[in-house]
C-alpha atoms as a PDB file:
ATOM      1  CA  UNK A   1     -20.800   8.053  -8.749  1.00  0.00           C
ATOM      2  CA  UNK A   2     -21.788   8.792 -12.107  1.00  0.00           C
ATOM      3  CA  UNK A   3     -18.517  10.927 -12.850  1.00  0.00           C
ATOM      4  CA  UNK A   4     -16.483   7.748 -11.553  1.00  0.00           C
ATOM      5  CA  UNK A   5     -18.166   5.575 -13.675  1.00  0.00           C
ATOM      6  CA  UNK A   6     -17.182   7.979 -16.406  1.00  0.00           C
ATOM      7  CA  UNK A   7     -13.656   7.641 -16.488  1.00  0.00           C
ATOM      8  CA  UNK A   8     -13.973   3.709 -15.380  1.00  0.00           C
ATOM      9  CA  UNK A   9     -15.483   3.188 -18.601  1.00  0.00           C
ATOM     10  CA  UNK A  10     -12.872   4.384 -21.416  1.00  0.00           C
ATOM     11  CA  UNK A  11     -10.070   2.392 -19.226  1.00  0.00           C
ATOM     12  CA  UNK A  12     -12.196  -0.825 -19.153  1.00  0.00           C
ATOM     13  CA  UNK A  13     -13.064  -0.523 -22.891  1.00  0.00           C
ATOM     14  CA  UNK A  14      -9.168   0.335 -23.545  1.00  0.00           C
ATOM     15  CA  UNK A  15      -8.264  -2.736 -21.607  1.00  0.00           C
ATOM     16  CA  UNK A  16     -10.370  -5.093 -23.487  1.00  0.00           C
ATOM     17  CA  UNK A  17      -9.525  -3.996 -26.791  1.00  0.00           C
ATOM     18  CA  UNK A  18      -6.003  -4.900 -26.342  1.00  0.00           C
ATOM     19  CA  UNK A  19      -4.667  -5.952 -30.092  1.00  0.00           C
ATOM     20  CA  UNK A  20      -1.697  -8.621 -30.166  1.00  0.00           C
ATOM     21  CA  UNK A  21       1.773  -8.027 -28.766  1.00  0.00           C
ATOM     22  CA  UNK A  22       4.585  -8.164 -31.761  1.00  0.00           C
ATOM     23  CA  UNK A  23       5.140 -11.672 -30.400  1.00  0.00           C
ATOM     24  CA  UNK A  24       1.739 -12.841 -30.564  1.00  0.00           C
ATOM     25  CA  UNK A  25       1.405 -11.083 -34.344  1.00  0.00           C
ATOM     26  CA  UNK A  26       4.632 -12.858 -35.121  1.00  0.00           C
ATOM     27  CA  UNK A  27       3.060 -15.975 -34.598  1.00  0.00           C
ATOM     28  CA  UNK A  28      -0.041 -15.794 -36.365  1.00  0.00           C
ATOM     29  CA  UNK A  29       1.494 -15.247 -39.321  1.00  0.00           C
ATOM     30  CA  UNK A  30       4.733 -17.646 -38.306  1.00  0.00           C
ATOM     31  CA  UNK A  31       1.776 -20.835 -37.846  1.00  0.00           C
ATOM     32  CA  UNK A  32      -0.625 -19.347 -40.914  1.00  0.00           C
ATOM     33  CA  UNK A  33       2.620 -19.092 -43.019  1.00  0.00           C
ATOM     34  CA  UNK A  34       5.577 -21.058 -42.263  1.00  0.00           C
ATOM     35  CA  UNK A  35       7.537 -20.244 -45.359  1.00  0.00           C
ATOM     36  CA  UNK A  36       7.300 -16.745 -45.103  1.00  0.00           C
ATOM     37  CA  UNK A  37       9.575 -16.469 -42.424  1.00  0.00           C
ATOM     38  CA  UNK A  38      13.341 -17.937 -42.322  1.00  0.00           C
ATOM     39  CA  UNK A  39      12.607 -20.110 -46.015  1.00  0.00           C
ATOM     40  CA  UNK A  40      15.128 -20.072 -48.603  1.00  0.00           C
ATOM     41  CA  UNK A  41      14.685 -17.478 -51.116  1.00  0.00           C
ATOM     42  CA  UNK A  42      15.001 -17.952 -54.367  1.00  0.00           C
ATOM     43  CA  UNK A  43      15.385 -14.929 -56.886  1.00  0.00           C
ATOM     44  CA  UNK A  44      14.788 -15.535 -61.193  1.00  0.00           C
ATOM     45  CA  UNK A  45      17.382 -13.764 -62.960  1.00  0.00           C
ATOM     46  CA  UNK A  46      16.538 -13.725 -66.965  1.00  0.00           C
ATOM     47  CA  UNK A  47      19.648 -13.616 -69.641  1.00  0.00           C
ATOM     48  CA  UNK A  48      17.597 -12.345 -72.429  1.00  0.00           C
ATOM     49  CA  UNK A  49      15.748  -9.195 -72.715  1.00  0.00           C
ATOM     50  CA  UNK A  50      12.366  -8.789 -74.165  1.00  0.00           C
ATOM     51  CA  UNK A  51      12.368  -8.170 -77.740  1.00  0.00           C
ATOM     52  CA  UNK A  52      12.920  -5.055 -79.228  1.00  0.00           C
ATOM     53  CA  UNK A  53      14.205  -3.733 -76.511  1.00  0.00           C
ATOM     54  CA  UNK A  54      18.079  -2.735 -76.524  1.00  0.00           C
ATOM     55  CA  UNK A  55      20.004  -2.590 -73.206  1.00  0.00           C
ATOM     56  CA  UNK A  56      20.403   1.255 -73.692  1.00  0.00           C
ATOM     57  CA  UNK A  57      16.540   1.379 -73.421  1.00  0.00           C
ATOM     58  CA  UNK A  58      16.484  -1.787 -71.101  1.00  0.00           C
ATOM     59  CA  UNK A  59      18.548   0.699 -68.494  1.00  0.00           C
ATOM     60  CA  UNK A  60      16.485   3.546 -69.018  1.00  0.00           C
ATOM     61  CA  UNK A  61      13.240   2.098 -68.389  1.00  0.00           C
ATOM     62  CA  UNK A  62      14.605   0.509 -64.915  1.00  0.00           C
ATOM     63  CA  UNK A  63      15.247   3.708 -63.530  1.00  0.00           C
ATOM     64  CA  UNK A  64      12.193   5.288 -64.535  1.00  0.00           C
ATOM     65  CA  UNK A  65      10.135   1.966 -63.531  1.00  0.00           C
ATOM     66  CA  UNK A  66       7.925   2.713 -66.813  1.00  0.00           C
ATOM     67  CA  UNK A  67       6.786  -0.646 -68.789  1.00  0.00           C
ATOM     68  CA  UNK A  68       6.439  -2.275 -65.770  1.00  0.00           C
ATOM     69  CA  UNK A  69       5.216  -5.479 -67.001  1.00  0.00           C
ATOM     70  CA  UNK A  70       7.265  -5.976 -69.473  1.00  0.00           C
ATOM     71  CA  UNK A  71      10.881  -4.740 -67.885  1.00  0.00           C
ATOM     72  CA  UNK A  72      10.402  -3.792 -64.253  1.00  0.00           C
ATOM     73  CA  UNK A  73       8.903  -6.588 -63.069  1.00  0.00           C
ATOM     74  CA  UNK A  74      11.471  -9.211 -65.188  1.00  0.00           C
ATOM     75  CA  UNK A  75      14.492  -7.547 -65.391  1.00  0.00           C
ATOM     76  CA  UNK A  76      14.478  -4.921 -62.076  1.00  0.00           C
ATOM     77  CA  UNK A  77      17.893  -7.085 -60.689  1.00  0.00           C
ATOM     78  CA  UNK A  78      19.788  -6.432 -63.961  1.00  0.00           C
ATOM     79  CA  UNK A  79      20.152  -2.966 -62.638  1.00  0.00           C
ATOM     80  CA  UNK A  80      21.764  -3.740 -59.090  1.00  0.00           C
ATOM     81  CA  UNK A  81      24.161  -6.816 -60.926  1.00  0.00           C
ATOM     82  CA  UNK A  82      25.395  -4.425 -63.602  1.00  0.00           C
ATOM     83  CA  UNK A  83      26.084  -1.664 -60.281  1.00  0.00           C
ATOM     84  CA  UNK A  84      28.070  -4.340 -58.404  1.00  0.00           C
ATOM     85  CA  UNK A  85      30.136  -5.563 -61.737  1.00  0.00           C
ATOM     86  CA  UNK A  86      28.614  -9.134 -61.696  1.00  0.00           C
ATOM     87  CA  UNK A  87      27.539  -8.766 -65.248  1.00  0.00           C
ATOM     88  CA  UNK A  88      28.110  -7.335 -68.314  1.00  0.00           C
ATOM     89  CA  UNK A  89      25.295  -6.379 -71.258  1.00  0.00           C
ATOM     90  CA  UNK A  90      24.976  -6.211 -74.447  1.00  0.00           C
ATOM     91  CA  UNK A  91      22.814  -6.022 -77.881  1.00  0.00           C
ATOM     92  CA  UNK A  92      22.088  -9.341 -79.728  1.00  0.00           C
ATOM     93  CA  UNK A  93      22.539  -8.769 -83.539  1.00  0.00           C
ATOM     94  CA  UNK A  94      18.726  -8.010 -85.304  1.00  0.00           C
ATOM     95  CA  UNK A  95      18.292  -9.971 -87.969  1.00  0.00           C
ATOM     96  CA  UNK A  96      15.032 -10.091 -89.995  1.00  0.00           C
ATOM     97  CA  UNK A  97      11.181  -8.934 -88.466  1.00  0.00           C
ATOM     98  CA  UNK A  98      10.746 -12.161 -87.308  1.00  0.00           C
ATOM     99  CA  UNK A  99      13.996 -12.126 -85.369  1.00  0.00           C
ATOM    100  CA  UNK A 100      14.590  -8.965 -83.558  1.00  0.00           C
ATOM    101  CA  UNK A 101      17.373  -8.163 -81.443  1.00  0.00           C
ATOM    102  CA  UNK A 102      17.810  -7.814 -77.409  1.00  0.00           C
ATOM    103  CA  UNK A 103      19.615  -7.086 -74.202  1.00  0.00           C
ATOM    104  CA  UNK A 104      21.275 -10.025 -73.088  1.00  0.00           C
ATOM    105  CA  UNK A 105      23.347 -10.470 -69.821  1.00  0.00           C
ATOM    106  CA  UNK A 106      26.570 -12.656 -69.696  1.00  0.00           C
ATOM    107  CA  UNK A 107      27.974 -13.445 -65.693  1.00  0.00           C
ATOM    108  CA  UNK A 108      31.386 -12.126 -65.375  1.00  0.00           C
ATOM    109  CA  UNK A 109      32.264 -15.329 -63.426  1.00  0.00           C
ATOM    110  CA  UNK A 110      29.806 -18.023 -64.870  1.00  0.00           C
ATOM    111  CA  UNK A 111      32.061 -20.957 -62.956  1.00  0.00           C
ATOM    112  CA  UNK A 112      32.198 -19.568 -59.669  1.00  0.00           C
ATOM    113  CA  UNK A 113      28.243 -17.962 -59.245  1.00  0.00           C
ATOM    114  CA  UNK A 114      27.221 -21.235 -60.787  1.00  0.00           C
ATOM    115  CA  UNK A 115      29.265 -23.366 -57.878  1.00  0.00           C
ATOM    116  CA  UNK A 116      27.278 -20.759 -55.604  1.00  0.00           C
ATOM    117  CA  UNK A 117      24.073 -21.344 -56.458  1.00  0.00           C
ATOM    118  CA  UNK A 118      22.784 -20.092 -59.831  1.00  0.00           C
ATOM    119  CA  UNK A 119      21.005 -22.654 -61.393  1.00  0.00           C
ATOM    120  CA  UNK A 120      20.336 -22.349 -65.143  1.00  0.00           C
ATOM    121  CA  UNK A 121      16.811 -21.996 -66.376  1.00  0.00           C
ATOM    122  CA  UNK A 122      15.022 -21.810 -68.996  1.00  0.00           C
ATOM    123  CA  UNK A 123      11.420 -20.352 -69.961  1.00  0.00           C
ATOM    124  CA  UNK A 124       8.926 -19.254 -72.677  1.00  0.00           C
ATOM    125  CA  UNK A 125      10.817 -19.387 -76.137  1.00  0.00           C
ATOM    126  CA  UNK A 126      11.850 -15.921 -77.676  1.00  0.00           C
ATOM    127  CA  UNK A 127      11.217 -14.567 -81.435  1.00  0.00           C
ATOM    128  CA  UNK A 128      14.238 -16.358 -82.478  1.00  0.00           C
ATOM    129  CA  UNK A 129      12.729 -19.401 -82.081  1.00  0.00           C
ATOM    130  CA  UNK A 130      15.086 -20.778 -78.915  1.00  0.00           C
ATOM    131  CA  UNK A 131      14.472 -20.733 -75.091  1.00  0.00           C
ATOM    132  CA  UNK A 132      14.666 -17.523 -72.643  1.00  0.00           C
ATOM    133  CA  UNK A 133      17.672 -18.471 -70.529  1.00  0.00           C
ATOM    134  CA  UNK A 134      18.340 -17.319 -67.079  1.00  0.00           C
ATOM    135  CA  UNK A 135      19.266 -18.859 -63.858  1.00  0.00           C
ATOM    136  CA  UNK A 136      17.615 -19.180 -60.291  1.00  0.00           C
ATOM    137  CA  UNK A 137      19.639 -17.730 -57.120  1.00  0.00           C
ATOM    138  CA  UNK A 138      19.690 -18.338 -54.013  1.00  0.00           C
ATOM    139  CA  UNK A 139      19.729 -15.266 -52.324  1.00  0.00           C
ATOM    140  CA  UNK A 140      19.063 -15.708 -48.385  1.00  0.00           C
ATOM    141  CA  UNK A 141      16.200 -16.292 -46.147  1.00  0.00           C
ATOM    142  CA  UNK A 142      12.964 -14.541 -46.084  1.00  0.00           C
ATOM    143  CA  UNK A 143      12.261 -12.562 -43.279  1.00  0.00           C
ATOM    144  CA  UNK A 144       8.577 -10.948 -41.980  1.00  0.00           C
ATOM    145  CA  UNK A 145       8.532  -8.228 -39.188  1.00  0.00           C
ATOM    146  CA  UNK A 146       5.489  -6.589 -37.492  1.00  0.00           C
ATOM    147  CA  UNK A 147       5.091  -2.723 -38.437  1.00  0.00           C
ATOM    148  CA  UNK A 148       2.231  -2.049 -36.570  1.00  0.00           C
ATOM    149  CA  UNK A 149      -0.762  -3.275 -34.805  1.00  0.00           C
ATOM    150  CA  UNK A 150      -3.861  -1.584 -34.263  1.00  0.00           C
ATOM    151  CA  UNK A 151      -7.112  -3.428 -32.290  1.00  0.00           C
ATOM    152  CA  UNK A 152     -10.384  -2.973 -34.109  1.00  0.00           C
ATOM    153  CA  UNK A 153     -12.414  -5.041 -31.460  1.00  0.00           C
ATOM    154  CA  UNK A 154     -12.298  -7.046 -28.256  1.00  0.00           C
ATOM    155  CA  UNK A 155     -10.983  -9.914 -30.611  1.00  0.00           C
ATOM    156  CA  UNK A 156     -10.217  -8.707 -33.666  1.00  0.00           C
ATOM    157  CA  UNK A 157      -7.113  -7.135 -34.890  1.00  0.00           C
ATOM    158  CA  UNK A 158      -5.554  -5.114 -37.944  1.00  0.00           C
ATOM    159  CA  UNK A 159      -1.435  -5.695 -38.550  1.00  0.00           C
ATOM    160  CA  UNK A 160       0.846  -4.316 -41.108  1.00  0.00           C
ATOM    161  CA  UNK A 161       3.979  -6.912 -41.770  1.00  0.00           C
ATOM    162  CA  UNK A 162       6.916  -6.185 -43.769  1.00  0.00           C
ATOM    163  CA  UNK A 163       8.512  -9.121 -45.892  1.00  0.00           C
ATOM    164  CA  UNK A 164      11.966  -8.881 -46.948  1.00  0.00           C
ATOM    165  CA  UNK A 165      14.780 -10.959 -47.867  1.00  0.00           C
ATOM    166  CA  UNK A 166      18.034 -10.854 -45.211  1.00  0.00           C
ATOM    167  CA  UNK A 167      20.582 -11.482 -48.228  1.00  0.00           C
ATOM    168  CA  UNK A 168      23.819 -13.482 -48.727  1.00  0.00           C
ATOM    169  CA  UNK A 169      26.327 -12.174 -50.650  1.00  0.00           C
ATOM    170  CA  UNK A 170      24.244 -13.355 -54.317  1.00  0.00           C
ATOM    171  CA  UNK A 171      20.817 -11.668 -52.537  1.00  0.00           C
ATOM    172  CA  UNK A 172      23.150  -8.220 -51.991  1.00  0.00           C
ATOM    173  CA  UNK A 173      24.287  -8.176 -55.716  1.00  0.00           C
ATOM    174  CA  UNK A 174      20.731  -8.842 -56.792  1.00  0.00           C
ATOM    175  CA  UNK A 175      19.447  -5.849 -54.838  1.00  0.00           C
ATOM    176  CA  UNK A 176      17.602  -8.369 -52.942  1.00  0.00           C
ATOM    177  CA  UNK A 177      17.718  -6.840 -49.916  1.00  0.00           C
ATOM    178  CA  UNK A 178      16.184  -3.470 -50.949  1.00  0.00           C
ATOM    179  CA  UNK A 179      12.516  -4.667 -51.453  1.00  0.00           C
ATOM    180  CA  UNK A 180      10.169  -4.547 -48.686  1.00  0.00           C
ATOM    181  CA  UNK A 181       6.456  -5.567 -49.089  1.00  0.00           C
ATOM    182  CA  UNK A 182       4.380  -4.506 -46.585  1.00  0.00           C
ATOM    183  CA  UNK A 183       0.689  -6.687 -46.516  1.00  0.00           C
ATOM    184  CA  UNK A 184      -1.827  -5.975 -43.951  1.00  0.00           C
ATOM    185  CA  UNK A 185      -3.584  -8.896 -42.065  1.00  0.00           C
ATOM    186  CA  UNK A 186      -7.121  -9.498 -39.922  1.00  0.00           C
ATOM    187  CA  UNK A 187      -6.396 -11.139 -36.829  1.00  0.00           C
ATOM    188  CA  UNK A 188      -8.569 -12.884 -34.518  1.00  0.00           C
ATOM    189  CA  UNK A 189      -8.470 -14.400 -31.503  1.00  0.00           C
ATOM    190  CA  UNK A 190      -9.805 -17.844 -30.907  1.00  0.00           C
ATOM    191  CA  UNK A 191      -9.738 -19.386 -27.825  1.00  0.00           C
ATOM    192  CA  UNK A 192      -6.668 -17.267 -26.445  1.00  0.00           C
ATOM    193  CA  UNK A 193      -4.576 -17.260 -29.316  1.00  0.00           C
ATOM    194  CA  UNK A 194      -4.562 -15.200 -32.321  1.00  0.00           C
ATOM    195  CA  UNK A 195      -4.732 -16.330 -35.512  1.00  0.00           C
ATOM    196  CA  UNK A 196      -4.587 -14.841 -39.132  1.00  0.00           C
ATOM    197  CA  UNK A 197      -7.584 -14.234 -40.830  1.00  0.00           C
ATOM    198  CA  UNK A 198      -6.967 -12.145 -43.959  1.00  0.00           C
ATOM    199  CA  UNK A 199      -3.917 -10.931 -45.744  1.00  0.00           C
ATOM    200  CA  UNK A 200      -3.862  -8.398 -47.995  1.00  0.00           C
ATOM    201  CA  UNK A 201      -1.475  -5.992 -50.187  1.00  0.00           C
ATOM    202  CA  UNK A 202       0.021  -2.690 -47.958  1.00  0.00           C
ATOM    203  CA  UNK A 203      -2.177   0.735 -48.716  1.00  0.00           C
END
């Protein structure tokens, strides 16, 4: 009796620590966050460069992701749109310390991409005293999947979900389509349902 009770045990513990199916994970995060999943995406794409900096060196520090802040992070679709011939770069003219020179990109085909969605922009104002230009694109729909679920409890679960972008034809040129974030969640389940708890950055 006792060795029966020793393998009853593991498969009744197993059982009740079943996490979430991909379906049920899927909705957690679907009711927790609606617009993660199937909302318009919307990509920045800056015309001007940060000062200083000229395209040769704008390039160059895109494939070697160094100065993240400053170039990665603003600038990492000038890379893919200059790879699918959308636009073209060049160096602004320096003129004295106060105004420096930059990368700027010009669109190829301004009238069309701007009947397809690329809205012009402007932010923070640049050493030469004007407005950072730049457009917003629409570049598809956002899109979460489940990677993985693991069940830490009887109620309680961990999933990774990966967020990405399923592009249109602007989302492809911008490279869209080749970031995936993964985020971790807590999930728990209330009253037969699971629900998201927690989300936090991929490790």
């Amino acid at each position: 009796m006792r060795r029966l009770a020793t393998l009853v045990l593991p498969t009744v513990l197993c059982c009740c620590q079943r996490g979430p199916s991909h379906e049920e994970a899927l909705a957690a995060i679907r009711r927790a966050r609606p617009a993660e999943d199937s909302a318009v995406a919307t990509v920045r794409v800056w015309a001007d460069g940060p000062p200083w900096f000229s395209c040769a060196e704008v390039l160059a520090k895109l494939r070697s992701r160094s100065d993240r802040a400053v170039v990665a992070e603003p600038l990492a679709n000038w890379r893919w749109l200059v790879m699918a011939d959308w636009v073209t770069l060049r160096d602004t003219s320096a003129g004295q310390v106060v105004e420096p020179g930059w990368c700027a990109a010009t669109l190829r085909d301004e009238a069309r991409l701007t009947a397809d969605g690329w809205a012009p922009v402007h932010g923070a104002s640049i050493p030469n005293g004007g407005e950072r230009r730049g457009w917003d694109v629409t570049a598809g729909r956002r899109h979460v999947a489940v990677g993985g679920t693991a069940p830490i409890g009887a109620d309680s679960a961990k999933v990774s979900y990966l967020f990405t972008i399923l592009p249109n034809a602007n989302g492809v040129a911008l490279g869209a389509d080749r970031d995936t974030v993964r985020r971790v969640a807590l999930l728990e389940k209330l009253d037969g349902r699971w629900r998201l708890v927690r989300l936090e950055d991929g490790r």
